[in-house]
N, C-alpha and C. Protein backbone atom coordinates (compact mmCIF):
# COMPACT_ATOMS: atom_id res chain seq x y z
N UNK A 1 0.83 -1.19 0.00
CA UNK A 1 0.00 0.00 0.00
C UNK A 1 0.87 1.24 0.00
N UNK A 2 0.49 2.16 -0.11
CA UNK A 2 0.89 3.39 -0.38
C UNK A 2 1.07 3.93 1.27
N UNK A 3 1.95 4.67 1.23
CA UNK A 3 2.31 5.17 2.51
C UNK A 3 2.84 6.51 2.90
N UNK A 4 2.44 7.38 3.36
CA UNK A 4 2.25 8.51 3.58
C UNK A 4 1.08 9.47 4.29
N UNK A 5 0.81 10.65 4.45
CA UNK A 5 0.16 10.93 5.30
C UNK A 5 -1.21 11.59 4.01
N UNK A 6 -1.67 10.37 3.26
CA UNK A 6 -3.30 10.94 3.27
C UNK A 6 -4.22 10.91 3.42
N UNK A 7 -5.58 11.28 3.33
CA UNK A 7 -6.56 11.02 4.15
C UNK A 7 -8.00 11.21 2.73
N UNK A 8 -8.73 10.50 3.31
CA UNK A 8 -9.87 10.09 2.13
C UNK A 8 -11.33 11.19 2.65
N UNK A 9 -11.47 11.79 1.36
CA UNK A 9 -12.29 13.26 1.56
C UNK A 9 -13.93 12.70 1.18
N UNK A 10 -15.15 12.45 1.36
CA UNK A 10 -15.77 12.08 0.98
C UNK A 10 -16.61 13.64 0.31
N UNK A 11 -17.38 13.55 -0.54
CA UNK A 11 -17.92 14.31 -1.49
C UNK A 11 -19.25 14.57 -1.67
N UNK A 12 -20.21 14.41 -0.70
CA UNK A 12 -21.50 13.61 -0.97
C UNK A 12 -22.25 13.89 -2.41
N UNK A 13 -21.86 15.16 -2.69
CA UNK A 13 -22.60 15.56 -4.34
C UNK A 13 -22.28 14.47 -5.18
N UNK A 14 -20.60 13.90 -5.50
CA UNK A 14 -20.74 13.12 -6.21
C UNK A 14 -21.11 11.48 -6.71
N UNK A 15 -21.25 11.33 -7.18
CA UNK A 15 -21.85 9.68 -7.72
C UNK A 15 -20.95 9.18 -7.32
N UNK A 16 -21.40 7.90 -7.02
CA UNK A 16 -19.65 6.86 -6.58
C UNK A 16 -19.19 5.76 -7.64
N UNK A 17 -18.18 6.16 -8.00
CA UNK A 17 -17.29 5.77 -9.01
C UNK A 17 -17.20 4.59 -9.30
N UNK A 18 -17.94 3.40 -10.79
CA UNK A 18 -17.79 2.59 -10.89
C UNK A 18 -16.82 2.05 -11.95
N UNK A 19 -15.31 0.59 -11.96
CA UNK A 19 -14.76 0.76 -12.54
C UNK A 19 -15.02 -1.07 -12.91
N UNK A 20 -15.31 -1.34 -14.19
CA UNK A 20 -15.63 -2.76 -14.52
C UNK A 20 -13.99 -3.18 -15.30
N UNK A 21 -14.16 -4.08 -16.03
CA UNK A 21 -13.44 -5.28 -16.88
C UNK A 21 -14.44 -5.81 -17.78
N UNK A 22 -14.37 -5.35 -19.36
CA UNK A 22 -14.82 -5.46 -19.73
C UNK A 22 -13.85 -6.87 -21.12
N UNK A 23 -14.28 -7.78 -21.69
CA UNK A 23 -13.50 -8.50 -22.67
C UNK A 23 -14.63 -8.95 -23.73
N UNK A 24 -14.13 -9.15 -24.99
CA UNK A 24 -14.79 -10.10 -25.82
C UNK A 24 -14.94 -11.36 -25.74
N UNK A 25 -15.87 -11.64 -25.79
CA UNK A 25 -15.92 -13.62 -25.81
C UNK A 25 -14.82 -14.43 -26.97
N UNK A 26 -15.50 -13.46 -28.24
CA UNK A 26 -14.44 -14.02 -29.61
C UNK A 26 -14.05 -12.81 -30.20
N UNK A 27 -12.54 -13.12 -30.24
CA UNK A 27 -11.99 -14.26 -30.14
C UNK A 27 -11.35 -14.33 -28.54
N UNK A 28 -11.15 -15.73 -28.44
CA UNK A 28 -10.91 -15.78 -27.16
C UNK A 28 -10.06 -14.61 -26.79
N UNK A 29 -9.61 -14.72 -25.61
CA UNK A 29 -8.18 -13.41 -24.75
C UNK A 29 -6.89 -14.44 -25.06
N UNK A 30 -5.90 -14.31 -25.09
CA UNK A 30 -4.71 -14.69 -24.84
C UNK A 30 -4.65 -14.81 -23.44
N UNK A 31 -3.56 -15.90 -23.32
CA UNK A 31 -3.21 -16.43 -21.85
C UNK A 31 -2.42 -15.24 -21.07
N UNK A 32 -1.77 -14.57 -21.67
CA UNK A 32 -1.78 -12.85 -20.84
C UNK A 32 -2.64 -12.32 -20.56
N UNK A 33 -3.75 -12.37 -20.70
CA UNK A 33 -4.63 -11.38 -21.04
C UNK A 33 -5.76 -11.90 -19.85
N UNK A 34 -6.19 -13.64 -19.87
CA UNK A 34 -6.71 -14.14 -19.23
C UNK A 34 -5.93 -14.29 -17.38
N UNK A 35 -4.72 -14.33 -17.91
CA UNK A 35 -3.62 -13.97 -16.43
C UNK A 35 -4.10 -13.07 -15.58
N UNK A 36 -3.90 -11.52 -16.52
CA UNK A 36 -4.24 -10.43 -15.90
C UNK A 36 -5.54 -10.23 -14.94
N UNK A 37 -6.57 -11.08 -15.94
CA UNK A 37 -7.78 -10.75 -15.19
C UNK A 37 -8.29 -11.48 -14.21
N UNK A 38 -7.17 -12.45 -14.22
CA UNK A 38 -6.82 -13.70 -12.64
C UNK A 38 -6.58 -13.22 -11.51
N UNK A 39 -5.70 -11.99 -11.98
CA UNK A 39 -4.80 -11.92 -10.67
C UNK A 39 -5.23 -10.70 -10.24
N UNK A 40 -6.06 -9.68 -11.13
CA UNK A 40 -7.33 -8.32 -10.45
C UNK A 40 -8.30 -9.00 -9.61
N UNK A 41 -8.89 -9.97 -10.00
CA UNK A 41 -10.04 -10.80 -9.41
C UNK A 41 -9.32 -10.90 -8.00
N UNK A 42 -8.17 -11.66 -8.00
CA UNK A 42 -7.79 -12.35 -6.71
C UNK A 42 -7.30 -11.17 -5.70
N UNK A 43 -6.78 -10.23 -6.34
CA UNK A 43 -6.25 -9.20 -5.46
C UNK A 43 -7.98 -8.47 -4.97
N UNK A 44 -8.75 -8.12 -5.81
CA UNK A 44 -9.88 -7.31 -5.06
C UNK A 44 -10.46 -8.16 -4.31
N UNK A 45 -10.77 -9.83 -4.48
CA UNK A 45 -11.05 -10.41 -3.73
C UNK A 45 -10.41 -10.54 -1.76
N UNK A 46 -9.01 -10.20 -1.82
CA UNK A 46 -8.90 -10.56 -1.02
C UNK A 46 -8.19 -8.65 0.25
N UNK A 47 -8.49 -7.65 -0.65
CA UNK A 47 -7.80 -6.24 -0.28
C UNK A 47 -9.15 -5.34 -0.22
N UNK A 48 -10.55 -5.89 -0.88
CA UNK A 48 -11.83 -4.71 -0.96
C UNK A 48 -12.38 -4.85 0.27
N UNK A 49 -12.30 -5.49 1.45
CA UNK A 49 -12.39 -4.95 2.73
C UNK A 49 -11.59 -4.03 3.76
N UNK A 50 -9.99 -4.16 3.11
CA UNK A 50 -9.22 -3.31 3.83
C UNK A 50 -9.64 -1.68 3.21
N UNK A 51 -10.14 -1.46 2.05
CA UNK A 51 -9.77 -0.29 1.37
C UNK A 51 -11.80 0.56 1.82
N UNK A 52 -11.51 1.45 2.45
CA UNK A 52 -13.01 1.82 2.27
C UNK A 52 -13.56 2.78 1.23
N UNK A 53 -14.74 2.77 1.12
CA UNK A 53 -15.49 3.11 -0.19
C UNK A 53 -15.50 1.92 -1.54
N UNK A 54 -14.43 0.96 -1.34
CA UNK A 54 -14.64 0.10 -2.17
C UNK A 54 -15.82 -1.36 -2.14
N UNK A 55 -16.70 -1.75 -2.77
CA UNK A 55 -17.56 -2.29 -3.10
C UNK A 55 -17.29 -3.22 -4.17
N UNK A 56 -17.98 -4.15 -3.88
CA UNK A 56 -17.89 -5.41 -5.02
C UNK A 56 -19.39 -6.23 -4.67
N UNK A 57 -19.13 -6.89 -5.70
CA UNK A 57 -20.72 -7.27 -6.35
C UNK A 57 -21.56 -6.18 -6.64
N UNK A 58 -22.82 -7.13 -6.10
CA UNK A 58 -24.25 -5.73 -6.46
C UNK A 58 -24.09 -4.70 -5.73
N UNK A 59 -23.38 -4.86 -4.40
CA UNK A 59 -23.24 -3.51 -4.17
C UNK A 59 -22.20 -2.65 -4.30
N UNK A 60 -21.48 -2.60 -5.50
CA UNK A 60 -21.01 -1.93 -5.92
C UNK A 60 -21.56 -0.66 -7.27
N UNK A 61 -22.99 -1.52 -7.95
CA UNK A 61 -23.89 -0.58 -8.85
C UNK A 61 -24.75 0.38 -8.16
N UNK A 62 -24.59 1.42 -7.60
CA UNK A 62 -25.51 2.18 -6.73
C UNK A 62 -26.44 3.06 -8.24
N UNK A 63 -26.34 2.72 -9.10
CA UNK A 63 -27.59 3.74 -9.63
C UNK A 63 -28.37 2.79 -10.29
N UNK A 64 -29.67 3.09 -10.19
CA UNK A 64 -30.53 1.61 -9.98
C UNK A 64 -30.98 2.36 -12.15
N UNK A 65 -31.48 1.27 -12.90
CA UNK A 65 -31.97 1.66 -14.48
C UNK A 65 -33.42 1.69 -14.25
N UNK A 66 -33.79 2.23 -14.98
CA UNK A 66 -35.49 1.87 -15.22
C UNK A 66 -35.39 1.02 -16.77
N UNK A 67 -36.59 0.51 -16.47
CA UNK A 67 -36.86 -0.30 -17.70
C UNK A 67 -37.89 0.18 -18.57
């Protein structure tokens, strides 16, 4: 982690920031490519409780669609 003296400002006006992974089905990804998105998975899996404001799964979509 990053280390130094900063501190997390909350904003209430703004929306809260959603950041996906997006890939094509075809053609497949390359085994780099499929790596990468191994080892994001495993890291947010196991660091999105230390970090606050961060969210995963459904509750990470806070703006609901209409249909």
């Amino acid at each position: 982690w990053l280390t130094g003296e900063f501190k997390r400002i909350e904003v209430p006006e703004l929306p809260r920031r959603v950041v996906g992974w997006v890939q094509r089905t075809r053609p497949t990804p390359n085994k780099a490519t499929q790596a990468v998105g191994t080892v994001i998975r495993e890291v947010i899996e196991k660091t999105d409780n230390q970090q606050p404001g961060v969210y995963t799964g459904k509750g990470a979509f806070p703006l609901k669609r209409s249909s």
